[in-house]
C-alpha atoms as a PDB file:
ATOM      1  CA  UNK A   1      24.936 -25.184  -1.056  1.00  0.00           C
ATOM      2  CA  UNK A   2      22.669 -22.415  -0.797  1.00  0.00           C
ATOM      3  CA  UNK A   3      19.086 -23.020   0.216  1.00  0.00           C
ATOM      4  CA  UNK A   4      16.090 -21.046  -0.858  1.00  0.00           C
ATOM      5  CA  UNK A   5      14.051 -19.232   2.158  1.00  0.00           C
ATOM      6  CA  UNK A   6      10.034 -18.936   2.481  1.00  0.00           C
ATOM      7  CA  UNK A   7       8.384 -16.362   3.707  1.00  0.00           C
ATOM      8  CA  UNK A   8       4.689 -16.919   5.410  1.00  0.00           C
ATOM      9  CA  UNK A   9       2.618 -14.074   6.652  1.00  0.00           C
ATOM     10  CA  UNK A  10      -0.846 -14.881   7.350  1.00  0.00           C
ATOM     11  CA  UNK A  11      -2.841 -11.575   8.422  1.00  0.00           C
ATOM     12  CA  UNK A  12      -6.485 -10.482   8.091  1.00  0.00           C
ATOM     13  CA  UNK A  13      -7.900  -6.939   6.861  1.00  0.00           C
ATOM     14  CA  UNK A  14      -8.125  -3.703   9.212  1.00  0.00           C
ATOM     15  CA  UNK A  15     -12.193  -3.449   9.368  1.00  0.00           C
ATOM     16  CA  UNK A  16     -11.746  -0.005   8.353  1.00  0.00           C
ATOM     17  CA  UNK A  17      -9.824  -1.167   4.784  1.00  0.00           C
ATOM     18  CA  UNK A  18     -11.774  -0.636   1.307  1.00  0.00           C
ATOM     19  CA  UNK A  19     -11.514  -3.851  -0.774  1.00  0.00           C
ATOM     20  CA  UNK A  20     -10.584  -2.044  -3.746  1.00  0.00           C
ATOM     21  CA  UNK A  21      -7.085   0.641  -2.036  1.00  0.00           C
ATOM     22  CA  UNK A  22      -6.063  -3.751  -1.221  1.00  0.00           C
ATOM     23  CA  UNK A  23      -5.875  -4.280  -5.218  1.00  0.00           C
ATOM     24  CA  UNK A  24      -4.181  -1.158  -5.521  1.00  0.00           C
ATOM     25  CA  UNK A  25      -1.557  -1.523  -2.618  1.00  0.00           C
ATOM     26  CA  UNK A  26      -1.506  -5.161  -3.382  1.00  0.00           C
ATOM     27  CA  UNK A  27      -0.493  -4.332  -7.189  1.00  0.00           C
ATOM     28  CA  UNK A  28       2.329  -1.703  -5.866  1.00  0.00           C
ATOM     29  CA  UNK A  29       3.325  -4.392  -3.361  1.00  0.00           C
ATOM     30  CA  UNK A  30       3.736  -6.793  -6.318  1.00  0.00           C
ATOM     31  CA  UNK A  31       5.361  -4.523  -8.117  1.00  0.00           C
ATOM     32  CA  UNK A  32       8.202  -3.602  -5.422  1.00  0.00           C
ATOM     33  CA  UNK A  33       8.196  -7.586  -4.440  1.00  0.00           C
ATOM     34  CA  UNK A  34       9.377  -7.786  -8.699  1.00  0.00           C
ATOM     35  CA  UNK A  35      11.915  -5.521  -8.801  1.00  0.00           C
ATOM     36  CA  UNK A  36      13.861  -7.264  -5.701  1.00  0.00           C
ATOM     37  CA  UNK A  37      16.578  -9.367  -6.602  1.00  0.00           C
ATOM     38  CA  UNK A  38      16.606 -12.900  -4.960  1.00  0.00           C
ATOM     39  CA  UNK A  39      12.883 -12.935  -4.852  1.00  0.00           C
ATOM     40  CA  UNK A  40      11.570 -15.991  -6.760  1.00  0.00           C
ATOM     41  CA  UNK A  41       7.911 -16.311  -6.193  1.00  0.00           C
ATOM     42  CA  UNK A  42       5.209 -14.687  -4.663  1.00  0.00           C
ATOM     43  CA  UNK A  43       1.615 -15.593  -4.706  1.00  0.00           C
ATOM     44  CA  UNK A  44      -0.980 -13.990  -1.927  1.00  0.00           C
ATOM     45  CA  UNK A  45      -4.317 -16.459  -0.641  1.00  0.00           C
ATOM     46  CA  UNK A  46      -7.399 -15.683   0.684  1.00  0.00           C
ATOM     47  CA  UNK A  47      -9.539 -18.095   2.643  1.00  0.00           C
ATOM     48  CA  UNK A  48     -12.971 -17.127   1.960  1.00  0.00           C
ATOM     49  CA  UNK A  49     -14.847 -18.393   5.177  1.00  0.00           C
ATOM     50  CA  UNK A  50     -12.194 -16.773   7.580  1.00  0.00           C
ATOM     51  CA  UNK A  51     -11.322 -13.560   5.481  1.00  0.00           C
ATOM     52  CA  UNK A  52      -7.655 -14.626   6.376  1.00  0.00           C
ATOM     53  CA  UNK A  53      -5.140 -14.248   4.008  1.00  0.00           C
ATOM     54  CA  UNK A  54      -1.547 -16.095   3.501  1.00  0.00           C
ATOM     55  CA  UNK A  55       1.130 -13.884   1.489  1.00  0.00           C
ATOM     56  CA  UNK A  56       3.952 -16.716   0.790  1.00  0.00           C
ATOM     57  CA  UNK A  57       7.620 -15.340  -0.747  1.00  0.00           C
ATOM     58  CA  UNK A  58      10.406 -17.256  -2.400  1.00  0.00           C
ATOM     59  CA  UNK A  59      13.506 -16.113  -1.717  1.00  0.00           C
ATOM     60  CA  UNK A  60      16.659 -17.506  -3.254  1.00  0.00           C
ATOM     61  CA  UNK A  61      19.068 -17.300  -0.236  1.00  0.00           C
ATOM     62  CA  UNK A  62      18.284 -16.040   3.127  1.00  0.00           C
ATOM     63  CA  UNK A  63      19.791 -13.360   2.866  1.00  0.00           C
ATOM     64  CA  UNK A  64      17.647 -11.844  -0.237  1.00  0.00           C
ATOM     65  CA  UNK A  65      15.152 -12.357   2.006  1.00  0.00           C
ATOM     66  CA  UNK A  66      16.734 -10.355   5.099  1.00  0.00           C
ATOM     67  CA  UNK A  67      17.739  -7.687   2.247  1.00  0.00           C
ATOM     68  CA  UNK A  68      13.710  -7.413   1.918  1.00  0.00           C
ATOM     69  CA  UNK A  69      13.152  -7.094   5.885  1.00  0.00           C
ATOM     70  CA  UNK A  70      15.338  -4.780   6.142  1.00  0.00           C
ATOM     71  CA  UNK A  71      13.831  -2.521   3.549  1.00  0.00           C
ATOM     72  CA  UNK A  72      10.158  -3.198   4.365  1.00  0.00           C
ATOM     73  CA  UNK A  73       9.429  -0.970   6.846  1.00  0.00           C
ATOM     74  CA  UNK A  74      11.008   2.214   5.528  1.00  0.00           C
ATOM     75  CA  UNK A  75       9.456   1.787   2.250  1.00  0.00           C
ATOM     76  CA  UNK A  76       6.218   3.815   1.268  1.00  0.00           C
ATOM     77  CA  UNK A  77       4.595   1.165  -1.210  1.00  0.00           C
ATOM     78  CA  UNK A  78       5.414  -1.410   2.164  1.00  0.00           C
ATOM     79  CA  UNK A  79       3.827   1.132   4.735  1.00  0.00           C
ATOM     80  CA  UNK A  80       0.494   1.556   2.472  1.00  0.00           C
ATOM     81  CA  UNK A  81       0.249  -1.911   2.093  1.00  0.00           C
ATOM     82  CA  UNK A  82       0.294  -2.515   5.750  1.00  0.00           C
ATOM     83  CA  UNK A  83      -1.319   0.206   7.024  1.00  0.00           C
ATOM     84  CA  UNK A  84      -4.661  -2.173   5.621  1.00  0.00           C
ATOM     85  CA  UNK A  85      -3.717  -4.682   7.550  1.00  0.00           C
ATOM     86  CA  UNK A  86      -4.765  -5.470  11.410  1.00  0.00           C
ATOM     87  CA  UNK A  87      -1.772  -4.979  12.509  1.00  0.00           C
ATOM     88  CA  UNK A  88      -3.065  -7.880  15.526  1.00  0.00           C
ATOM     89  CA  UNK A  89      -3.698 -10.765  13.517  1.00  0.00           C
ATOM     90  CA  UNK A  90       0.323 -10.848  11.175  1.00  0.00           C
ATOM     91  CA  UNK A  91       1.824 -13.920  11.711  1.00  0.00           C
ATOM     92  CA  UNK A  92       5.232 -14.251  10.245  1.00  0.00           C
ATOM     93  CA  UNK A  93       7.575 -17.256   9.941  1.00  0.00           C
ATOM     94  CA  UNK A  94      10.101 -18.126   7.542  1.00  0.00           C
ATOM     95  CA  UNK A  95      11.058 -21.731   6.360  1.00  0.00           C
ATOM     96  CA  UNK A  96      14.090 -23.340   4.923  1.00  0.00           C
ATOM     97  CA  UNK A  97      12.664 -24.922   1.293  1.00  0.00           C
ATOM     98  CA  UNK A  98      13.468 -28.662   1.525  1.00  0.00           C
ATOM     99  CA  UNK A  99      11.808 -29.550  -1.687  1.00  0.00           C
ATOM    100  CA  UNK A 100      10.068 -28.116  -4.790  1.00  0.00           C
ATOM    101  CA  UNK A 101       8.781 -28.457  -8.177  1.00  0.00           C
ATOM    102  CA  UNK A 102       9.307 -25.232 -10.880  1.00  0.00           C
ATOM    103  CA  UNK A 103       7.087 -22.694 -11.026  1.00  0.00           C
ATOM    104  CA  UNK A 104       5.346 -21.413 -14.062  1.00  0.00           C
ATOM    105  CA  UNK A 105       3.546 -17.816 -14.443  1.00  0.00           C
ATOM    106  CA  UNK A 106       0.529 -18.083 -16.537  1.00  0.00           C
END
């Protein structure tokens, strides 16, 4: 039986990052996360009294998601996402799905 993968990154903003090139990287990072096969879900959190953020990823096996990894850091849309980020504060950790309901986009 295969088991689906999550992916958690929590990371803050680089102080030097304009609110509005992280809608625009975001959206290209969106983008590239939609065209990968094996990716299920992706939805990206912000808590508003910590400025942290939470970027959580559904994978279907574990090794979409290492097919992802792999291709993260030599991709441009990837880099000029992260180059926003403090690089200091990612936290990255990736869980075996137990349970879940079905997801529907609005």
């Amino acid at each position: 039986m295969t088991t689906n993968v999550t992916e958690v990154v929590t990371f803050k903003l680089s102080h030097k990052a304009d609110l509005m090139q992280f809608h625009i990287a975001n959206n290209a990072f969106q983008n590239f996360i939609d065209q990968q096969p094996g990716v299920l879900y992706r939805s990206l959190a912000k808590q508003a009294d910590t400025q942290q953020y939470v970027d959580l990823i559904y994978f279907a096996t574990p090794a979409d998601a290492k097919r992802v990894s792999d291709v993260f850091t030599e991709n441009l849309i990837c880099q000029q996402f992260t180059a926003l980020i403090e690089k200091q504060s990612v936290q990255l950790a990736q869980y075996e799905v137990l349970s879940q309901t079905a997801c529907q986009q609005s």
